[in-house]
PDB file of N, CA and C in Angstrom:
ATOM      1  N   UNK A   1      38.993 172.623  65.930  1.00  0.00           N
ATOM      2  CA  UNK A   1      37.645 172.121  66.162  1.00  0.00           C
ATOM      3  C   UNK A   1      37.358 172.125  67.668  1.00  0.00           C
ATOM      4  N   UNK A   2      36.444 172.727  68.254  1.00  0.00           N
ATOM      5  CA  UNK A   2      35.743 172.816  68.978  1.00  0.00           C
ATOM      6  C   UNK A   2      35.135 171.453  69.756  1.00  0.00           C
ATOM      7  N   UNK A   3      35.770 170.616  70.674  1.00  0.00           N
ATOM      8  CA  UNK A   3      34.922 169.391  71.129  1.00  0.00           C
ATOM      9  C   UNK A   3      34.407 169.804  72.611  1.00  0.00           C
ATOM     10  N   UNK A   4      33.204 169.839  72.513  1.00  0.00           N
ATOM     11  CA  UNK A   4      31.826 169.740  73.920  1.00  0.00           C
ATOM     12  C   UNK A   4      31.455 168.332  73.819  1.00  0.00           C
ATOM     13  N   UNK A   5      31.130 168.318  75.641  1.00  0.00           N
ATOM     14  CA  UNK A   5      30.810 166.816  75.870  1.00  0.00           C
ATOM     15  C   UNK A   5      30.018 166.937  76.832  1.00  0.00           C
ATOM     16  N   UNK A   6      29.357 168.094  77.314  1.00  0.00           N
ATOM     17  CA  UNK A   6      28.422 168.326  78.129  1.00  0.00           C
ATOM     18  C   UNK A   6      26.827 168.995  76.956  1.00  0.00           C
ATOM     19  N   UNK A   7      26.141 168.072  77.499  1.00  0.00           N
ATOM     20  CA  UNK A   7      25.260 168.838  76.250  1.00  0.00           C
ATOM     21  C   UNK A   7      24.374 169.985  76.861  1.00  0.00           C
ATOM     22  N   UNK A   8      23.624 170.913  76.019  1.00  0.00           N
ATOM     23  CA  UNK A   8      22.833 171.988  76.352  1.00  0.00           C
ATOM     24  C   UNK A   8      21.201 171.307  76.957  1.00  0.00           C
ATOM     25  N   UNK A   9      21.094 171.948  77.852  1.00  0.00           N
ATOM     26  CA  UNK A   9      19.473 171.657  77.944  1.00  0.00           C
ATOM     27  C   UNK A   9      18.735 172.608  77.403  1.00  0.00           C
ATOM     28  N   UNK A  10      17.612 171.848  76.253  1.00  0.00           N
ATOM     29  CA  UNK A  10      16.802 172.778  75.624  1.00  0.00           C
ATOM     30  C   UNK A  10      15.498 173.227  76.357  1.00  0.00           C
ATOM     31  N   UNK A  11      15.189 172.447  77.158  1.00  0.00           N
ATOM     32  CA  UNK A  11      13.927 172.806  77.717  1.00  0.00           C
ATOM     33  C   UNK A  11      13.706 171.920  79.484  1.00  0.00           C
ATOM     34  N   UNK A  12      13.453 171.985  80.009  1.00  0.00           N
ATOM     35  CA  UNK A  12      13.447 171.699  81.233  1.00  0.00           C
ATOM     36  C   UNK A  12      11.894 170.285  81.825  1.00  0.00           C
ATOM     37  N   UNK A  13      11.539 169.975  80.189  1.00  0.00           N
ATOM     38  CA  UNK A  13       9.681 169.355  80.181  1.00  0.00           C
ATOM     39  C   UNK A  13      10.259 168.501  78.829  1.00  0.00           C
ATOM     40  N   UNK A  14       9.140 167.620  78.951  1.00  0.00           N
ATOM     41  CA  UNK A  14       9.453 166.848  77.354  1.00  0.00           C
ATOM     42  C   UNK A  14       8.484 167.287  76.436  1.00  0.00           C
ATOM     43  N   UNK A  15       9.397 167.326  75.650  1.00  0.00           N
ATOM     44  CA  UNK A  15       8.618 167.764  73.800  1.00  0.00           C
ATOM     45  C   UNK A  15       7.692 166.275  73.825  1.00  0.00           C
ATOM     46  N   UNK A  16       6.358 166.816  73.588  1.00  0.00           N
ATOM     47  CA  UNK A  16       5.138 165.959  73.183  1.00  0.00           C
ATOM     48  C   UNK A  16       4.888 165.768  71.630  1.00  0.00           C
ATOM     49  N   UNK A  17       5.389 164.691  71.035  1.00  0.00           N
ATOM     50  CA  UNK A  17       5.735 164.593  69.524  1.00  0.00           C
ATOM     51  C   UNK A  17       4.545 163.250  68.869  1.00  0.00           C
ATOM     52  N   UNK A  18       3.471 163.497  67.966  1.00  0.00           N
ATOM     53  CA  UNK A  18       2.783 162.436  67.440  1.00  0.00           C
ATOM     54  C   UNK A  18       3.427 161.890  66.692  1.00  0.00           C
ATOM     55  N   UNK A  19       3.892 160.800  66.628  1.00  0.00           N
ATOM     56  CA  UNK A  19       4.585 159.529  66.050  1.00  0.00           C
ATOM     57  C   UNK A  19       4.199 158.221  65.367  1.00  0.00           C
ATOM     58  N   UNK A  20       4.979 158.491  64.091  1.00  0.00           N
ATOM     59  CA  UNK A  20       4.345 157.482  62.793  1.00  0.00           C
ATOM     60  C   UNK A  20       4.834 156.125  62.944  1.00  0.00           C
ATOM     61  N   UNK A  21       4.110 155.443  63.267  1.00  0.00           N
ATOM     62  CA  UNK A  21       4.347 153.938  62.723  1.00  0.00           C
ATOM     63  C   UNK A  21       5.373 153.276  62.200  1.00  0.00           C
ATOM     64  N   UNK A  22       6.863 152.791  62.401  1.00  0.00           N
ATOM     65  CA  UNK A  22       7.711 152.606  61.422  1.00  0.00           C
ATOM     66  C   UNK A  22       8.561 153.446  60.856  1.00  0.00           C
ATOM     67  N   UNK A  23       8.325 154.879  61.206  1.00  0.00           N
ATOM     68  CA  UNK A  23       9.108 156.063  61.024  1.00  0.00           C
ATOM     69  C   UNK A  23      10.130 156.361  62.111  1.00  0.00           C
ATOM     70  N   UNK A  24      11.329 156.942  61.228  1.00  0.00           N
ATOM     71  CA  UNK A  24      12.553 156.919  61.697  1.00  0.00           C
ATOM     72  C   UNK A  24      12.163 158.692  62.340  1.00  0.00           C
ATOM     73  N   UNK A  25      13.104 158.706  63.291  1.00  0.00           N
ATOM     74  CA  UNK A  25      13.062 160.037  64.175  1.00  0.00           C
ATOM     75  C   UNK A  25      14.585 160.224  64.423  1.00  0.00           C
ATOM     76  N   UNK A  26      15.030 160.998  64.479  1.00  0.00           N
ATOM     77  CA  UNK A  26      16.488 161.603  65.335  1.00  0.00           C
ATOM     78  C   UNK A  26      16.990 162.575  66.084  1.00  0.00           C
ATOM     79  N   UNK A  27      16.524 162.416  67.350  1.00  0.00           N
ATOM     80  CA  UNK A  27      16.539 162.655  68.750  1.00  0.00           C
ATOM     81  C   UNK A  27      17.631 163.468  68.810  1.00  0.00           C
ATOM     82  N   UNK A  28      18.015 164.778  68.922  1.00  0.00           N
ATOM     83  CA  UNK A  28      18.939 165.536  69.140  1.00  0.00           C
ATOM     84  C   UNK A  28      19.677 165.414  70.643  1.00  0.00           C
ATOM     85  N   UNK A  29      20.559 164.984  70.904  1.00  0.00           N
ATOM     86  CA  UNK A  29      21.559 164.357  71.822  1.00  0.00           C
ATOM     87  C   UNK A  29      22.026 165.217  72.955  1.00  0.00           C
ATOM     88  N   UNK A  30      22.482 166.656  71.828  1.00  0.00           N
ATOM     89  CA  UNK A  30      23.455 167.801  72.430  1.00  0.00           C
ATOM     90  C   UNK A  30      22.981 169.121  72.943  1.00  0.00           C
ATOM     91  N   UNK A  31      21.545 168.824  72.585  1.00  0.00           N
ATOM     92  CA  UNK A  31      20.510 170.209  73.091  1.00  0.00           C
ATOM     93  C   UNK A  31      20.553 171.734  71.832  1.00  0.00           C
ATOM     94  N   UNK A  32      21.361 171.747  70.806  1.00  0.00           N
ATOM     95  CA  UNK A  32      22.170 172.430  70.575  1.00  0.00           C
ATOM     96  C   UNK A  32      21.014 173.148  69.151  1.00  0.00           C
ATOM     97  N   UNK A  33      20.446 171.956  68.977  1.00  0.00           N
ATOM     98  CA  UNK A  33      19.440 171.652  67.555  1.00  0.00           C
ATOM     99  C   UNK A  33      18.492 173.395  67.434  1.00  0.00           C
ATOM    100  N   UNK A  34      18.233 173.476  66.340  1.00  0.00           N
ATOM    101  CA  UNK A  34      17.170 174.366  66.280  1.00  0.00           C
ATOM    102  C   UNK A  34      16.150 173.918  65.842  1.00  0.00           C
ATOM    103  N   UNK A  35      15.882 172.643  65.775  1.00  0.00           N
ATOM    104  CA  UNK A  35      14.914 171.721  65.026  1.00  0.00           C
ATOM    105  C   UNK A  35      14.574 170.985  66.638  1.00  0.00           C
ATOM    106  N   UNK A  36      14.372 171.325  67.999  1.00  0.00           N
ATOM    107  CA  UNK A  36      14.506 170.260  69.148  1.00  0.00           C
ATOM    108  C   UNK A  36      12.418 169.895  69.019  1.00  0.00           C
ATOM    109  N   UNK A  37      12.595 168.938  69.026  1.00  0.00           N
ATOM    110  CA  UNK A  37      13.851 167.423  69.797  1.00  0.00           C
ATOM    111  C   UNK A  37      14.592 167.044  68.680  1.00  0.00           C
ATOM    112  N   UNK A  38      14.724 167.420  67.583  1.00  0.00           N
ATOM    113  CA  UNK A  38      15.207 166.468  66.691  1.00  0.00           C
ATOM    114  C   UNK A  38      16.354 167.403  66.031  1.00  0.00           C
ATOM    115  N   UNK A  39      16.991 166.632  65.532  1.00  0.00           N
ATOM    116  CA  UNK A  39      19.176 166.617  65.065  1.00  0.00           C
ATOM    117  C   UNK A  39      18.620 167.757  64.013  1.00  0.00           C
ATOM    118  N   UNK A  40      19.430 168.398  63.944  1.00  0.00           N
ATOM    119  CA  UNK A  40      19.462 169.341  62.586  1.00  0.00           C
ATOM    120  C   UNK A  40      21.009 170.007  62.141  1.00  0.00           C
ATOM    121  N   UNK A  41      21.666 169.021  62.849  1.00  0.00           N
ATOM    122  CA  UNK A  41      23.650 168.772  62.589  1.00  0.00           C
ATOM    123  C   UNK A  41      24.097 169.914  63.318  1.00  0.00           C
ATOM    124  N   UNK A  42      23.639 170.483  64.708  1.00  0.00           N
ATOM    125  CA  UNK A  42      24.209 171.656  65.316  1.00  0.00           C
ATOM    126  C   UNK A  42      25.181 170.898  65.794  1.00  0.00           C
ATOM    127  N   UNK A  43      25.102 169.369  66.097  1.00  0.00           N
ATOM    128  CA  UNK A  43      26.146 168.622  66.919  1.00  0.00           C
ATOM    129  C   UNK A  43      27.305 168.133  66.646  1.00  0.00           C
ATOM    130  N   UNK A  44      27.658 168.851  65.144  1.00  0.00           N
ATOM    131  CA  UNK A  44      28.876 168.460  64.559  1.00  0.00           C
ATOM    132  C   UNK A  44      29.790 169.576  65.215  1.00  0.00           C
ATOM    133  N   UNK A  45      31.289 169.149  65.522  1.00  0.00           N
ATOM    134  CA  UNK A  45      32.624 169.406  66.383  1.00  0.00           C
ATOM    135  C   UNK A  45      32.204 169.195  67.650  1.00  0.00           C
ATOM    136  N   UNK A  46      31.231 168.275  68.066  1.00  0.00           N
ATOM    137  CA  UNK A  46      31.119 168.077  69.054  1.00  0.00           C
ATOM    138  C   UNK A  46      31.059 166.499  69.551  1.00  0.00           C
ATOM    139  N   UNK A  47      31.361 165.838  70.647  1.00  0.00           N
ATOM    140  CA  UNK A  47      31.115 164.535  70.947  1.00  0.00           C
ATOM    141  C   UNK A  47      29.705 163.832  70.463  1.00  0.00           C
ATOM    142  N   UNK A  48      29.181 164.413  70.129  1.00  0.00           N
ATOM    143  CA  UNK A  48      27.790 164.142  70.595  1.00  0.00           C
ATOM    144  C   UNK A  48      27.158 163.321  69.045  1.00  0.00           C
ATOM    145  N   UNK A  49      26.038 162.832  69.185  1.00  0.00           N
ATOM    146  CA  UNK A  49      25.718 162.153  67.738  1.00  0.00           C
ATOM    147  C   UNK A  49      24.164 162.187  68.063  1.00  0.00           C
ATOM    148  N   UNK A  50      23.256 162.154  67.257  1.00  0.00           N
ATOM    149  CA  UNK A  50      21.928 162.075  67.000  1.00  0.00           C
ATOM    150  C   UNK A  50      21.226 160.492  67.443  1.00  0.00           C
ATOM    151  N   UNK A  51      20.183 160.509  68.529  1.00  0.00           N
ATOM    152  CA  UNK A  51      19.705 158.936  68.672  1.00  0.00           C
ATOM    153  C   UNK A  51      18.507 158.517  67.991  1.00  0.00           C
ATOM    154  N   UNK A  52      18.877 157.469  67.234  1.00  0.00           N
ATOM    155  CA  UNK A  52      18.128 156.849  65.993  1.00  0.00           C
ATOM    156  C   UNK A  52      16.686 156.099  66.686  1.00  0.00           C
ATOM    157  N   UNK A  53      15.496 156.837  66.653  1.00  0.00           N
ATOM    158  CA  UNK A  53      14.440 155.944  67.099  1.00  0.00           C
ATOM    159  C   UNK A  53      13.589 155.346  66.475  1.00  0.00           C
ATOM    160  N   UNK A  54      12.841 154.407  66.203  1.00  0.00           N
ATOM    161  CA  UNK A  54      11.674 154.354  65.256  1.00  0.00           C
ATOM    162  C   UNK A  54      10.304 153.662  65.997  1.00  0.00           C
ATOM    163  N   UNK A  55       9.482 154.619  65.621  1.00  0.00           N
ATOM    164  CA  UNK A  55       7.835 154.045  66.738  1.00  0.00           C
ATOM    165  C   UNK A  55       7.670 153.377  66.323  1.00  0.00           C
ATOM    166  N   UNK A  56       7.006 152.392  67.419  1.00  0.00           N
ATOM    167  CA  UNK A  56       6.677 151.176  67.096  1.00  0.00           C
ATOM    168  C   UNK A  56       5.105 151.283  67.354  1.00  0.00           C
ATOM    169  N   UNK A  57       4.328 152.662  67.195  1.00  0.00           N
ATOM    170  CA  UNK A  57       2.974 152.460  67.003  1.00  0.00           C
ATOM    171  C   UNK A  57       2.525 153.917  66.601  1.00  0.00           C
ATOM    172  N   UNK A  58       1.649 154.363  66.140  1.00  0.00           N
ATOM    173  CA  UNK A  58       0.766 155.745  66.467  1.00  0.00           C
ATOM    174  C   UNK A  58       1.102 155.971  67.640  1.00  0.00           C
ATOM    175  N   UNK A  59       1.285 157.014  67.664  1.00  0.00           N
ATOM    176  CA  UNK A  59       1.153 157.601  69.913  1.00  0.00           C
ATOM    177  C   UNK A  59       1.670 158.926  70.030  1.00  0.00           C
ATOM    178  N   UNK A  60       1.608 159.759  70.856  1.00  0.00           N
ATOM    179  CA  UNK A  60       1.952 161.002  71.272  1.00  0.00           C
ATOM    180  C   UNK A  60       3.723 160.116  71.776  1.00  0.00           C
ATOM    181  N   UNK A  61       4.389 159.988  72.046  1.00  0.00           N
ATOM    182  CA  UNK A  61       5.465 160.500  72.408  1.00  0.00           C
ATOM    183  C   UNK A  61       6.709 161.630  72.692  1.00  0.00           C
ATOM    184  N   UNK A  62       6.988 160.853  74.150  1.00  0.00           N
ATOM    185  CA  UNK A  62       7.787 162.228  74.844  1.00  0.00           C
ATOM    186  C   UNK A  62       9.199 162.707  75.296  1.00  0.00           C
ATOM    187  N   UNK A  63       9.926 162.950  73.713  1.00  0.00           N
ATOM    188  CA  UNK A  63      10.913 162.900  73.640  1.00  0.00           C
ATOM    189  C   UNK A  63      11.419 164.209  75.119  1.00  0.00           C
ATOM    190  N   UNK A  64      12.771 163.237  75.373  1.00  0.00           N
ATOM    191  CA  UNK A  64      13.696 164.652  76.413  1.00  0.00           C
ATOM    192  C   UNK A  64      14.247 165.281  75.980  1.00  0.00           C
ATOM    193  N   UNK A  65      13.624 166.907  76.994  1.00  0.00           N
ATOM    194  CA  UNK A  65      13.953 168.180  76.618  1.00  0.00           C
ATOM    195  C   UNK A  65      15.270 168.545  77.142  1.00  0.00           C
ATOM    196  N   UNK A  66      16.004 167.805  78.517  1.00  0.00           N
ATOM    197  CA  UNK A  66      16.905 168.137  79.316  1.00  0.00           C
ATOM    198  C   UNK A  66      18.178 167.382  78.912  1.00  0.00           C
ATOM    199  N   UNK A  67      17.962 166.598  78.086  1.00  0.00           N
ATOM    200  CA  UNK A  67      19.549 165.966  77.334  1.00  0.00           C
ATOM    201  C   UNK A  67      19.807 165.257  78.547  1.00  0.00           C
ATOM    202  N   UNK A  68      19.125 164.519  79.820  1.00  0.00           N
ATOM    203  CA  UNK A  68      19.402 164.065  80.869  1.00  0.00           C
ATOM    204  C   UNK A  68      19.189 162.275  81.423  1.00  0.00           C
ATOM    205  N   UNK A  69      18.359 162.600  80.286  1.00  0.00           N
ATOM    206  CA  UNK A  69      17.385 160.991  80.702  1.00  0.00           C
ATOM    207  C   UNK A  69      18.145 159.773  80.649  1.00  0.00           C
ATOM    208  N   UNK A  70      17.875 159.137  81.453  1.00  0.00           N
ATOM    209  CA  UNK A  70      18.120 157.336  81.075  1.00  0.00           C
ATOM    210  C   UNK A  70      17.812 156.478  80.643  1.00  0.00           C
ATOM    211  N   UNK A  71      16.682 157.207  79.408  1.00  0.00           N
ATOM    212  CA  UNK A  71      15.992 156.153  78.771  1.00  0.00           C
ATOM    213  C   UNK A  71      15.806 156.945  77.632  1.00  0.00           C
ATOM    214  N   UNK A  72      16.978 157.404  76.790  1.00  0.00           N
ATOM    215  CA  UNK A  72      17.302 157.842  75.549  1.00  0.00           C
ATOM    216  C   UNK A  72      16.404 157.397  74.438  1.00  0.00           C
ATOM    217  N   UNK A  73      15.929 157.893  73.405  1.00  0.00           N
ATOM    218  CA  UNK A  73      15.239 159.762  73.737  1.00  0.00           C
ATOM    219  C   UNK A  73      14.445 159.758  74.248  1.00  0.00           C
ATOM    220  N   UNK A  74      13.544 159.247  75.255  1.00  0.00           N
ATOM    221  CA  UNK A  74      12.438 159.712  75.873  1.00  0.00           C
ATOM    222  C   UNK A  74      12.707 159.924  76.843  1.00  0.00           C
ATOM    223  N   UNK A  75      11.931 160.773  77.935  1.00  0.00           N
ATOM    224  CA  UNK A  75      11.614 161.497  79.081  1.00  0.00           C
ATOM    225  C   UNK A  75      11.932 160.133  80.157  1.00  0.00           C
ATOM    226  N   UNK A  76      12.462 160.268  80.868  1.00  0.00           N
ATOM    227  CA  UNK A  76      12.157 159.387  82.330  1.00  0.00           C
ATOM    228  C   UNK A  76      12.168 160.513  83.498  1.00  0.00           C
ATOM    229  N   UNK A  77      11.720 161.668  83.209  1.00  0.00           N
ATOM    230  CA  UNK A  77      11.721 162.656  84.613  1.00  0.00           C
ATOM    231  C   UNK A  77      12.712 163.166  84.934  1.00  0.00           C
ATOM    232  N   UNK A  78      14.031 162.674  84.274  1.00  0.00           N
ATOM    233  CA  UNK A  78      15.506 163.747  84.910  1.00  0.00           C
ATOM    234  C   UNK A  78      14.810 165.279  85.172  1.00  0.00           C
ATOM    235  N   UNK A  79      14.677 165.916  84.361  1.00  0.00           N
ATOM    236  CA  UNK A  79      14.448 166.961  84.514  1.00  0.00           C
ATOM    237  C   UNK A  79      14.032 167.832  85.827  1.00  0.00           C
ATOM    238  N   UNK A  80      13.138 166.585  86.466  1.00  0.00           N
ATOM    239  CA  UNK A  80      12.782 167.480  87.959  1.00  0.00           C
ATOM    240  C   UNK A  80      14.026 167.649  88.711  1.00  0.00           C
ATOM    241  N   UNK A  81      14.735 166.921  88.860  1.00  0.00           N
ATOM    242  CA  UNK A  81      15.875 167.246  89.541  1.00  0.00           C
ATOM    243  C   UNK A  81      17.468 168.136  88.856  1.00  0.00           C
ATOM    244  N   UNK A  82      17.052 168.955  87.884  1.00  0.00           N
ATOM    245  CA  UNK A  82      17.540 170.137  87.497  1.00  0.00           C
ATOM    246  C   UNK A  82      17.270 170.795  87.875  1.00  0.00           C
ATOM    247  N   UNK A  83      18.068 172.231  88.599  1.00  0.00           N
ATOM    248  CA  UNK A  83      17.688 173.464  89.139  1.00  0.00           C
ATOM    249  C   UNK A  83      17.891 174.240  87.658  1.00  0.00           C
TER     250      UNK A  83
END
């Protein structure tokens, strides 16, 4: 088995996602997904695990594209400071 612990960056911007009320989401961790932003089990033999979110309103939300952020799954700007 194959273990990675550095994850892929899928996109370098955040995925702009409309978000249900009370609905569960799962934030792809490892970049790896073909479903991004969201888990679609590419992250199995790997460290990595899917982050469990659920909105807490209607809203555009902006999940991270760079697997970088500090405010898991959403965007806090890592990304600008990726070359």
């Amino acid at each position: 088995m194959t273990r990675m612990s550095e994850a892929v960056i899928a996109q370098k911007s955040p995925y702009a996602v409309e978000v249900t009320e009370g609905r569960a989401y799962f934030w792809c961790r490892c970049g790896r997904s073909n479903n991004q932003p969201f888990c679609d089990g590419s992250h199995s033999g790997t460290d990595f695990a899917p982050v469990r979110f659920v909105a807490n309103r209607d809203c555009t939300a902006y999940f991270c594209g760079c697997k970088h952020t500090g405010n898991q799954p959403l965007c806090d700007g890592s990304h600008k400071g990726i070359d």
